[in-house]
N, C-alpha and C. Protein backbone atom coordinates (compact mmCIF):
# COMPACT_ATOMS: atom_id res chain seq x y z
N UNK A 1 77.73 19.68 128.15
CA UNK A 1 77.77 19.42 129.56
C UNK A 1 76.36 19.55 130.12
N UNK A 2 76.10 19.15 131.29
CA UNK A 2 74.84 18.59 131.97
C UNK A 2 74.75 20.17 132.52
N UNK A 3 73.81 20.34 133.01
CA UNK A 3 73.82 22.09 133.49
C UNK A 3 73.75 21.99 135.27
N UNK A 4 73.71 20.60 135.66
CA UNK A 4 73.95 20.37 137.10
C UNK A 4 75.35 20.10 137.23
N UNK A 5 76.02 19.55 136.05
CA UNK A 5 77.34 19.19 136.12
C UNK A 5 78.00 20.83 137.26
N UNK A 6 79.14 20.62 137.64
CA UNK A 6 79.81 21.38 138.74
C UNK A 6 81.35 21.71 137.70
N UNK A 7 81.33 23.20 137.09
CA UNK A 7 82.36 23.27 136.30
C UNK A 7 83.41 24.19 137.12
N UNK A 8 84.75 22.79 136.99
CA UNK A 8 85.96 23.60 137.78
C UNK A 8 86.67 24.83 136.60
N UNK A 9 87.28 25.39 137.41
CA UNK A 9 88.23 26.76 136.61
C UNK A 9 89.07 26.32 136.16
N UNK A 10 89.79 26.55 135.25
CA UNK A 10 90.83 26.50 134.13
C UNK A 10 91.99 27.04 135.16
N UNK A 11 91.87 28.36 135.78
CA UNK A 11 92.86 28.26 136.98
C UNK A 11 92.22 28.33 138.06
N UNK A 12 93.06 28.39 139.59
CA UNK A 12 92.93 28.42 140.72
C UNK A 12 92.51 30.01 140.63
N UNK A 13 91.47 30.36 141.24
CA UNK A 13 90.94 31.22 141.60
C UNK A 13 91.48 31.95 142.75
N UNK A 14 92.39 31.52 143.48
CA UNK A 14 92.91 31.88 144.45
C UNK A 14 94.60 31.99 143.91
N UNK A 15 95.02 31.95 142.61
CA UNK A 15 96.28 31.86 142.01
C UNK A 15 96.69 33.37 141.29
N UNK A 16 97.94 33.34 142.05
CA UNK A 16 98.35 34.48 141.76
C UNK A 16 98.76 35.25 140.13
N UNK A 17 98.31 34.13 138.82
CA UNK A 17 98.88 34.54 137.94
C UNK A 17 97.13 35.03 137.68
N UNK A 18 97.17 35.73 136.55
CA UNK A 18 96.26 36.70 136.05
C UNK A 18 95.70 35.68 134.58
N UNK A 19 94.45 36.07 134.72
CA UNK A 19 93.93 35.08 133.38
C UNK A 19 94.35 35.49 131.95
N UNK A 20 94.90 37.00 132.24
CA UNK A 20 94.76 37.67 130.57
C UNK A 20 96.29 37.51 130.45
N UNK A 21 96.99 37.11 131.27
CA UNK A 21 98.69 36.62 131.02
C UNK A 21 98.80 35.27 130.69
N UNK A 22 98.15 34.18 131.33
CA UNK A 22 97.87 32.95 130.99
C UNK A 22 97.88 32.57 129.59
N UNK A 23 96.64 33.16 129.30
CA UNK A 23 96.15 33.25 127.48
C UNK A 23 97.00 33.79 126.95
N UNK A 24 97.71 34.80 127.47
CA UNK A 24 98.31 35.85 126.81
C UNK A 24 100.05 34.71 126.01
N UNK A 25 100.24 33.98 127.22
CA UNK A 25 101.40 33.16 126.81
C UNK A 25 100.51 32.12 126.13
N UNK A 26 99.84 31.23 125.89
CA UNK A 26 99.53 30.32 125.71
C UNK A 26 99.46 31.12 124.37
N UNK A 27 98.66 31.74 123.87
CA UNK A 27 98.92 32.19 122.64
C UNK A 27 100.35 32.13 121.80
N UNK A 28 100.92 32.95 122.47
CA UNK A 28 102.23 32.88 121.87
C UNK A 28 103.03 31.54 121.52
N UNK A 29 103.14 30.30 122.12
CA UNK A 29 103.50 29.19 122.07
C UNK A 29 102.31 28.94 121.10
N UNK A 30 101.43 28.72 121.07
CA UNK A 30 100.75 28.44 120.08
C UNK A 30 101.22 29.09 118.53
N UNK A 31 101.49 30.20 118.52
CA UNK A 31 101.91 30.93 117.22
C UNK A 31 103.23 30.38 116.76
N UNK A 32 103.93 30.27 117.94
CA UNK A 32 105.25 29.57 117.78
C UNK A 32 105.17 28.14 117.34
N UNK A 33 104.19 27.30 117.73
CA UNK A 33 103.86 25.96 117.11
C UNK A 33 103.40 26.29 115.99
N UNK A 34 102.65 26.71 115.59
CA UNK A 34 102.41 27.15 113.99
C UNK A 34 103.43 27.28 113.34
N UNK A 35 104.13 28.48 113.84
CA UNK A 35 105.16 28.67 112.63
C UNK A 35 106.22 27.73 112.69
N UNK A 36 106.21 26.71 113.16
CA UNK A 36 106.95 25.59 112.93
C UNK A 36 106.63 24.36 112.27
N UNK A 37 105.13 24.16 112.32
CA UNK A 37 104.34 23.26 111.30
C UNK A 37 104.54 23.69 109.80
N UNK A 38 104.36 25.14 110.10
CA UNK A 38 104.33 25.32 108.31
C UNK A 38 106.04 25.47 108.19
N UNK A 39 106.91 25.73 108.51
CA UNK A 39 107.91 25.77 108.26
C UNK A 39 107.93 24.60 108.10
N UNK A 40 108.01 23.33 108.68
CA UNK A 40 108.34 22.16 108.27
C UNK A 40 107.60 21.55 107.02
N UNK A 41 106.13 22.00 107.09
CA UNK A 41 105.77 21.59 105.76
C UNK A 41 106.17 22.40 104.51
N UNK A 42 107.02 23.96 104.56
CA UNK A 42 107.33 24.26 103.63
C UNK A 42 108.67 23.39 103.17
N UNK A 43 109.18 23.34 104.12
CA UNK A 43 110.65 22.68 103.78
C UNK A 43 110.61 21.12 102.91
N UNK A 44 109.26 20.15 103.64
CA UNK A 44 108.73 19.39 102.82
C UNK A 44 108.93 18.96 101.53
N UNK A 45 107.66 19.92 101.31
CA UNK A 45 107.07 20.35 99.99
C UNK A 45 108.28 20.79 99.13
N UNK A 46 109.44 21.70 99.78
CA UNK A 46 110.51 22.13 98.50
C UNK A 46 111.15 20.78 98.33
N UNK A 47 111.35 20.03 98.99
CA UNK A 47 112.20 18.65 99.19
C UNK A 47 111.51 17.86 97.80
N UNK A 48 110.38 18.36 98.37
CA UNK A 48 109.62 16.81 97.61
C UNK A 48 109.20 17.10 95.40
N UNK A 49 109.58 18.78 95.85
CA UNK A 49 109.74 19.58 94.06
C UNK A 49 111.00 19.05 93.66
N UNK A 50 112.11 19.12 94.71
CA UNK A 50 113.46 19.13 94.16
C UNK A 50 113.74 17.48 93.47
N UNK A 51 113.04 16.55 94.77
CA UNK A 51 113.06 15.26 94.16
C UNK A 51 112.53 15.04 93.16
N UNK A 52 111.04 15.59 92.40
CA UNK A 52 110.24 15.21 91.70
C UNK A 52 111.18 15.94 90.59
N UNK A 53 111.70 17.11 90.26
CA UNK A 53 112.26 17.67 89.07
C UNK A 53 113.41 16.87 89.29
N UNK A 54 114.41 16.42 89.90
CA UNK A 54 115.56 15.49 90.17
C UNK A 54 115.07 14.20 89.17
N UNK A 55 113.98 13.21 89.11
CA UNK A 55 113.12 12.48 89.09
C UNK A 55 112.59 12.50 87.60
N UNK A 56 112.35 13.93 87.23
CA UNK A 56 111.80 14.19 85.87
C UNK A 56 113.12 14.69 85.02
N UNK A 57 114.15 15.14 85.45
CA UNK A 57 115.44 15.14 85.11
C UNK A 57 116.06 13.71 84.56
N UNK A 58 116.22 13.14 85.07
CA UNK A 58 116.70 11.89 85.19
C UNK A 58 116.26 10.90 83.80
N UNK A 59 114.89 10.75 84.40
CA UNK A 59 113.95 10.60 83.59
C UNK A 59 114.44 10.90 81.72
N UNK A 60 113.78 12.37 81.39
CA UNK A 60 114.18 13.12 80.53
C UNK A 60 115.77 12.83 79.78
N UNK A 61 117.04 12.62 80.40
CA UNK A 61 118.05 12.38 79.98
C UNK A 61 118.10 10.98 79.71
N UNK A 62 117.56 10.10 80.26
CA UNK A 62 117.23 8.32 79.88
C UNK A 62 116.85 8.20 78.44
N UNK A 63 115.42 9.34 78.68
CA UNK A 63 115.24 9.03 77.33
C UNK A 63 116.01 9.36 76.07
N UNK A 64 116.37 10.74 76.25
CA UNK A 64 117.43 11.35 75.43
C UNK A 64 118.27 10.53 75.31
N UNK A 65 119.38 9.68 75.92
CA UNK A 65 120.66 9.06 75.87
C UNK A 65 119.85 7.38 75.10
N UNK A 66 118.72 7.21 75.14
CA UNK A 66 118.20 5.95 74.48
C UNK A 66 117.64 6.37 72.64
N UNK A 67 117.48 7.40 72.83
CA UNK A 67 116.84 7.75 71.09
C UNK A 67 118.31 7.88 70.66
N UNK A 68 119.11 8.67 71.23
CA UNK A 68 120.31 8.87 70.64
C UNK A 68 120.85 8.05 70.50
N UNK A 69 120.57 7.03 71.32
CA UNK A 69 121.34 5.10 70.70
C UNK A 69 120.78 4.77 69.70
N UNK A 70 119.87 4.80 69.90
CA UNK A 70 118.45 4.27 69.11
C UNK A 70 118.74 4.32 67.20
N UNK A 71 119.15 6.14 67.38
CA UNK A 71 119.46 6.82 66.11
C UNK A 71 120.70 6.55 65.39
N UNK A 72 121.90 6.49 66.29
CA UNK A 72 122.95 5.76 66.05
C UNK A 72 122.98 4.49 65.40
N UNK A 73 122.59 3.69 66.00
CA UNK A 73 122.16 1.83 65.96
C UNK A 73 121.62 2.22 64.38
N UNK A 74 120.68 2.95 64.29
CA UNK A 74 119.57 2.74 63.15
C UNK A 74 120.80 3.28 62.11
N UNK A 75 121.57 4.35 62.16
CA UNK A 75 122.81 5.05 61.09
C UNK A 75 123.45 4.14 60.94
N UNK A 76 123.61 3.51 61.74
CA UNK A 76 125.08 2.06 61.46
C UNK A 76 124.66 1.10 60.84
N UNK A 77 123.41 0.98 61.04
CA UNK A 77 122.78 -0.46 60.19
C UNK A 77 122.56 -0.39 59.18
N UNK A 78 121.94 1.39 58.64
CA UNK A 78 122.02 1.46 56.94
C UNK A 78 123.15 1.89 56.41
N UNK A 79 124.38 1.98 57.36
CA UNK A 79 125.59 2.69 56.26
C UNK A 79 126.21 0.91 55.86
N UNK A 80 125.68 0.15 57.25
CA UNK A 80 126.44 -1.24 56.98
C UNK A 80 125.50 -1.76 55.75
N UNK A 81 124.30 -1.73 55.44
CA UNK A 81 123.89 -2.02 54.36
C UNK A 81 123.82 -1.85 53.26
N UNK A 82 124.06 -0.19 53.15
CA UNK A 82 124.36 0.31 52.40
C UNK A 82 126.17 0.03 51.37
N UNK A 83 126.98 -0.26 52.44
CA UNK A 83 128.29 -0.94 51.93
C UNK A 83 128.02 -2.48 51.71
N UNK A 84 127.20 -2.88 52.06
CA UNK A 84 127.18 -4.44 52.04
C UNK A 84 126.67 -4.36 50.62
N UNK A 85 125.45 -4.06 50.63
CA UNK A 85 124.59 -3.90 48.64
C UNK A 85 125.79 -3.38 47.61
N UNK A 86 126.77 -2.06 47.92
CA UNK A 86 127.77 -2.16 46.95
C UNK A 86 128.64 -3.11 46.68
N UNK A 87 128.48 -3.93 48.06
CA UNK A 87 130.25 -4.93 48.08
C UNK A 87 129.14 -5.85 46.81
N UNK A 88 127.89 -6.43 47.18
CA UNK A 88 127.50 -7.49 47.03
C UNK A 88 127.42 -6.77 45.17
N UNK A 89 127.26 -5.66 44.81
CA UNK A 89 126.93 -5.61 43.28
C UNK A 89 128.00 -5.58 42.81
N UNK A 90 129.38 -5.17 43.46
CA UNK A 90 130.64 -5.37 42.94
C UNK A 90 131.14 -6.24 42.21
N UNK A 91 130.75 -7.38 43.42
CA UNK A 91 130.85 -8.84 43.08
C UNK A 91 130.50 -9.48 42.08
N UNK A 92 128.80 -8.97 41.82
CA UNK A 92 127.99 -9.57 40.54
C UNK A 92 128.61 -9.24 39.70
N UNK A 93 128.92 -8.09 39.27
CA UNK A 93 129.40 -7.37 37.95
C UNK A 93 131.09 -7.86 37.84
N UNK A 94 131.22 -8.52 38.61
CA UNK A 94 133.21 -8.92 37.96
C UNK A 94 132.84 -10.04 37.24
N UNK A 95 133.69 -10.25 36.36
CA UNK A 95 133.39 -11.15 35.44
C UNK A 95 133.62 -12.63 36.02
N UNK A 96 132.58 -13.44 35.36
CA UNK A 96 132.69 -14.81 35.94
C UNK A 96 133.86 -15.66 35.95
N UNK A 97 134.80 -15.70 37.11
CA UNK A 97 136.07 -16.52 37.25
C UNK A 97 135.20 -17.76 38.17
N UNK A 98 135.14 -18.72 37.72
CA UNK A 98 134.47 -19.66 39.07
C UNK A 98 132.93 -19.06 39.51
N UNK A 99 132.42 -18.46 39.00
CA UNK A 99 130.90 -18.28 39.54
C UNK A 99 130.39 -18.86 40.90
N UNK A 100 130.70 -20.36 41.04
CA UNK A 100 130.18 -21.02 41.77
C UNK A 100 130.37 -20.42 43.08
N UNK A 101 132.23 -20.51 43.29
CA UNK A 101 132.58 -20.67 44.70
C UNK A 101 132.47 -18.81 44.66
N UNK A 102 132.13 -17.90 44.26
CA UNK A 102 131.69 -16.50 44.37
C UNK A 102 129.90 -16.48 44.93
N UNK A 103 129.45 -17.40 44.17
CA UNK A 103 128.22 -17.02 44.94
C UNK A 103 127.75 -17.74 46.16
N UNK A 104 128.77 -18.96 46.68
CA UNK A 104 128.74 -19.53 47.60
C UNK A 104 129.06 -18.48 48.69
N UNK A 105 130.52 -18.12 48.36
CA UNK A 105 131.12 -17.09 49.49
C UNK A 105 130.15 -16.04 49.95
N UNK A 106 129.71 -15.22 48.71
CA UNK A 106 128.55 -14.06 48.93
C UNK A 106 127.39 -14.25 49.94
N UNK A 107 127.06 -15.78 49.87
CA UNK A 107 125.38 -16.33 50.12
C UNK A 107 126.39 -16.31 51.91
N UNK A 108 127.06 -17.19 52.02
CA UNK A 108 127.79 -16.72 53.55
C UNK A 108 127.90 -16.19 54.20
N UNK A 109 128.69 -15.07 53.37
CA UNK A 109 128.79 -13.49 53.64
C UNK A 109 127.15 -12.85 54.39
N UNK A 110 126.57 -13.00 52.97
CA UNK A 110 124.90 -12.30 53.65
C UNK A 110 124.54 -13.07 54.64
N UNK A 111 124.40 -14.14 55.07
CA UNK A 111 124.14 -15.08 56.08
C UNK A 111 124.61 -14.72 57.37
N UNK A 112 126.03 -14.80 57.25
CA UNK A 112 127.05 -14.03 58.42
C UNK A 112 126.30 -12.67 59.12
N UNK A 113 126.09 -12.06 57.98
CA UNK A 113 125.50 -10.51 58.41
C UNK A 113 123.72 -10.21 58.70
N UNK A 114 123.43 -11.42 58.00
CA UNK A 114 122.12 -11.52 58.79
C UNK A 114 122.50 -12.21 60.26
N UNK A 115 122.64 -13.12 60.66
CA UNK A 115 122.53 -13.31 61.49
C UNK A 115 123.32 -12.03 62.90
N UNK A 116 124.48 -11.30 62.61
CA UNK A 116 124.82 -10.42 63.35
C UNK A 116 123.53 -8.99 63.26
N UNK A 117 123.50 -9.12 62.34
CA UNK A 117 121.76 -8.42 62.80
C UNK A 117 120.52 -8.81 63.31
N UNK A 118 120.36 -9.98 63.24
CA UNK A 118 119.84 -10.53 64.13
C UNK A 118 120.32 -10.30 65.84
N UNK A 119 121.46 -10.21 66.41
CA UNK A 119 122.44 -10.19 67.29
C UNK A 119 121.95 -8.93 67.68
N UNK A 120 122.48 -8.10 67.05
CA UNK A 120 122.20 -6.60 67.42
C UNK A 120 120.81 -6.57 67.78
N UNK A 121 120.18 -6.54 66.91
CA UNK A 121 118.61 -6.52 66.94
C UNK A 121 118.19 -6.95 68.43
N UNK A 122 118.34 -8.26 69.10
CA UNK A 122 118.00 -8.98 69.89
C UNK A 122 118.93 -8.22 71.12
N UNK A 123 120.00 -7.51 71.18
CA UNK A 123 120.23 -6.57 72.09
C UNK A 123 119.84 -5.74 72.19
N UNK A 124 119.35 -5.00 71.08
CA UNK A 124 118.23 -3.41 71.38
C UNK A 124 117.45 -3.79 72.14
N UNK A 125 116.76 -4.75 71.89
CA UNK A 125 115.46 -5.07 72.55
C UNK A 125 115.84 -5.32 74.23
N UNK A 126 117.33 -6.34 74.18
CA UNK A 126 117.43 -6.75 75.99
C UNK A 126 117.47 -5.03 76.70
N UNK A 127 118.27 -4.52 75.68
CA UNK A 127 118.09 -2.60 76.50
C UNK A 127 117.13 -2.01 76.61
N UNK A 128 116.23 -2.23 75.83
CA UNK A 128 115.27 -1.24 76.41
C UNK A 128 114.31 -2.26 77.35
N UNK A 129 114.33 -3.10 77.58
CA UNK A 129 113.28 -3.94 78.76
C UNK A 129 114.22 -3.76 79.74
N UNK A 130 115.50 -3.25 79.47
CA UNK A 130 116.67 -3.28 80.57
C UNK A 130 116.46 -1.66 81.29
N UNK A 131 116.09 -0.68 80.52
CA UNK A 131 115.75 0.37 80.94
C UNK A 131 114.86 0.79 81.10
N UNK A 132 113.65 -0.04 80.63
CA UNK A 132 112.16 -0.12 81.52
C UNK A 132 112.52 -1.01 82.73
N UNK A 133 113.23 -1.88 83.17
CA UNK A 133 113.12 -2.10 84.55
C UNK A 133 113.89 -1.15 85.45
N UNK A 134 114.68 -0.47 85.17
CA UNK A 134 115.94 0.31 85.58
C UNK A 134 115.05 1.59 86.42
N UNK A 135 113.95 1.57 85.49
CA UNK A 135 113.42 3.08 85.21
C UNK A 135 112.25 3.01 85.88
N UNK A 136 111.60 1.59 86.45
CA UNK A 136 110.84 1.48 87.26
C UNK A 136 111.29 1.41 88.79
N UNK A 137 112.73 1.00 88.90
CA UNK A 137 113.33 0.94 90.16
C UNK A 137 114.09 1.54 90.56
N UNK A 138 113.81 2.75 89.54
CA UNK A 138 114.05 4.34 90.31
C UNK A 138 112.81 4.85 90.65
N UNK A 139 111.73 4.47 90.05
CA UNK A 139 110.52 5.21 90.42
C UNK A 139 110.27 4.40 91.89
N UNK A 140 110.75 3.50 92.21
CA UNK A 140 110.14 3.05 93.42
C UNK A 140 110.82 3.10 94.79
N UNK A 141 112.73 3.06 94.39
CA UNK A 141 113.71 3.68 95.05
C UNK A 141 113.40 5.08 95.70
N UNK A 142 112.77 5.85 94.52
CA UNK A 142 112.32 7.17 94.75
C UNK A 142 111.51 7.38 95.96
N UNK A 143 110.32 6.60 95.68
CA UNK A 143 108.95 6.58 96.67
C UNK A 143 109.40 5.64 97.92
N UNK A 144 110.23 5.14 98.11
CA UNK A 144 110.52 4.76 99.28
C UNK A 144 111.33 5.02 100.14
N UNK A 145 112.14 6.24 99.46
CA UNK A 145 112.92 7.42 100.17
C UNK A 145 111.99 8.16 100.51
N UNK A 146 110.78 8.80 99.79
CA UNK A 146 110.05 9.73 100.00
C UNK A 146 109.26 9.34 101.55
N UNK A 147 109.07 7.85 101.41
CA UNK A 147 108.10 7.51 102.60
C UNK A 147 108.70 7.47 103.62
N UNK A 148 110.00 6.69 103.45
CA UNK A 148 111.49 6.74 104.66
C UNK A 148 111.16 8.10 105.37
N UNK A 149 111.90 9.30 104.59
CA UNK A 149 111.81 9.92 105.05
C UNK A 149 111.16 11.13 105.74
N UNK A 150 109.73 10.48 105.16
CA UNK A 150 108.33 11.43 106.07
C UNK A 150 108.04 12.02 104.63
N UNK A 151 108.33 11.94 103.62
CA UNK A 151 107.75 13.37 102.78
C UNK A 151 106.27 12.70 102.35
N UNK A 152 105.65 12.09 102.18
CA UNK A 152 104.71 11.73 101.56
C UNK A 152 103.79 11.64 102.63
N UNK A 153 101.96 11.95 102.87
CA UNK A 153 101.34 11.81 103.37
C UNK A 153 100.65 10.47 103.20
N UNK A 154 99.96 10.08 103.86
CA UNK A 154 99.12 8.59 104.10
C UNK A 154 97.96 8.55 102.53
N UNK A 155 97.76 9.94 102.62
CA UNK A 155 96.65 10.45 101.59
C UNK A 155 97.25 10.78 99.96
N UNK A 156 98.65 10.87 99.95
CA UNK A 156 99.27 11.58 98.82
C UNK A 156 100.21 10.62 98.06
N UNK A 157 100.66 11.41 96.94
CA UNK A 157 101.49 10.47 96.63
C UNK A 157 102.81 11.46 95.82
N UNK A 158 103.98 11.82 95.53
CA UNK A 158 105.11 12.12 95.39
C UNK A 158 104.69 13.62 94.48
N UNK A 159 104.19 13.08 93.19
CA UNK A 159 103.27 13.93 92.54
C UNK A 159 102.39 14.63 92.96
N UNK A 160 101.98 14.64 93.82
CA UNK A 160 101.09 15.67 94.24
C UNK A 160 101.32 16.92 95.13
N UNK A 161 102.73 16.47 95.89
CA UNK A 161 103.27 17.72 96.86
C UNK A 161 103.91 18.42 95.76
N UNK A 162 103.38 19.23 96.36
CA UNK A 162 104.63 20.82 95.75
C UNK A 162 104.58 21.92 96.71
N UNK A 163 105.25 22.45 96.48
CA UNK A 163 105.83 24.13 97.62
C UNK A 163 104.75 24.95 96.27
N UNK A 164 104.03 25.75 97.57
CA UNK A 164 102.69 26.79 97.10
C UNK A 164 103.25 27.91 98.07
């Protein structure tokens, strides 16, 4: 301020309330606004742990419930191969009645079962690009609840809040 400037009073000088009561409340509402900022940012911040472990939960069991397919799929394919190589040496070793139409049928047979592995095969794959998109549009479902509903700052991002 200019030092000619003309500085009015904060109160009326002629007002019956007292300056050290003034401050004295103004303080207090002030403390009371505080403890409502941080209360709200604590409440936040627990919101935004609960989502993120909700989030990493989720997460975590996806993957679990996909290896465990994964492991399955892979057991079924060598017990089926594993019975297929006995059926198929069974076969060789019976004695030749018609040879021909035996190794025709067999060559079928393996054909048949390649191609259903092929089948399978080509569905593992649609699942897991099916649960990489799934798994991205929860991550973004996520973050746009978070923003909906105020938890995320302009500056932050989901990962970074936590309750301290």
């Amino acid at each position: 301020m200019a030092p000619d400037e003309v500085i009015v009073p904060f109160l009326d000088p002629e007002s019956s309330e007292n300056t050290a009561s003034v401050a004295l409340e103004l303080r207090e509402r002030l403390l009371k606004v505080e403890e409502q900022v941080l209360g709200q940012y604590s409440s936040t911040a627990a919101y935004a742990t609960l989502a993120q472990q909700g989030a990493d939960q989720a997460r975590s069991e996806a993957r679990a419930d996909h290896e465990r397919l994964q492991t399955t799929i892979i057991g079924l394919l060598d017990r089926l191969r594993v019975e297929m190589n006995g059926r198929l040496d069974a076969l060789e070793s019976r004695p030749a009645q018609g040879g021909a139409s035996l190794t025709t049928d067999a060559s079928a047979r393996v054909a048949e079962l390649e191609e259903r592995t092929n089948v399978v095969i080509t569905a593992l794959h649609a699942f897991g690009q099916e649960n990489v998109r799934l798994r991205q549009q929860v991550e973004e479902l996520l973050a746009q609840q978070m923003r909906t509903d105020g938890w995320l700052v302009s500056s932050g991002s989901a990962s970074e809040l936590a309750l301290r």
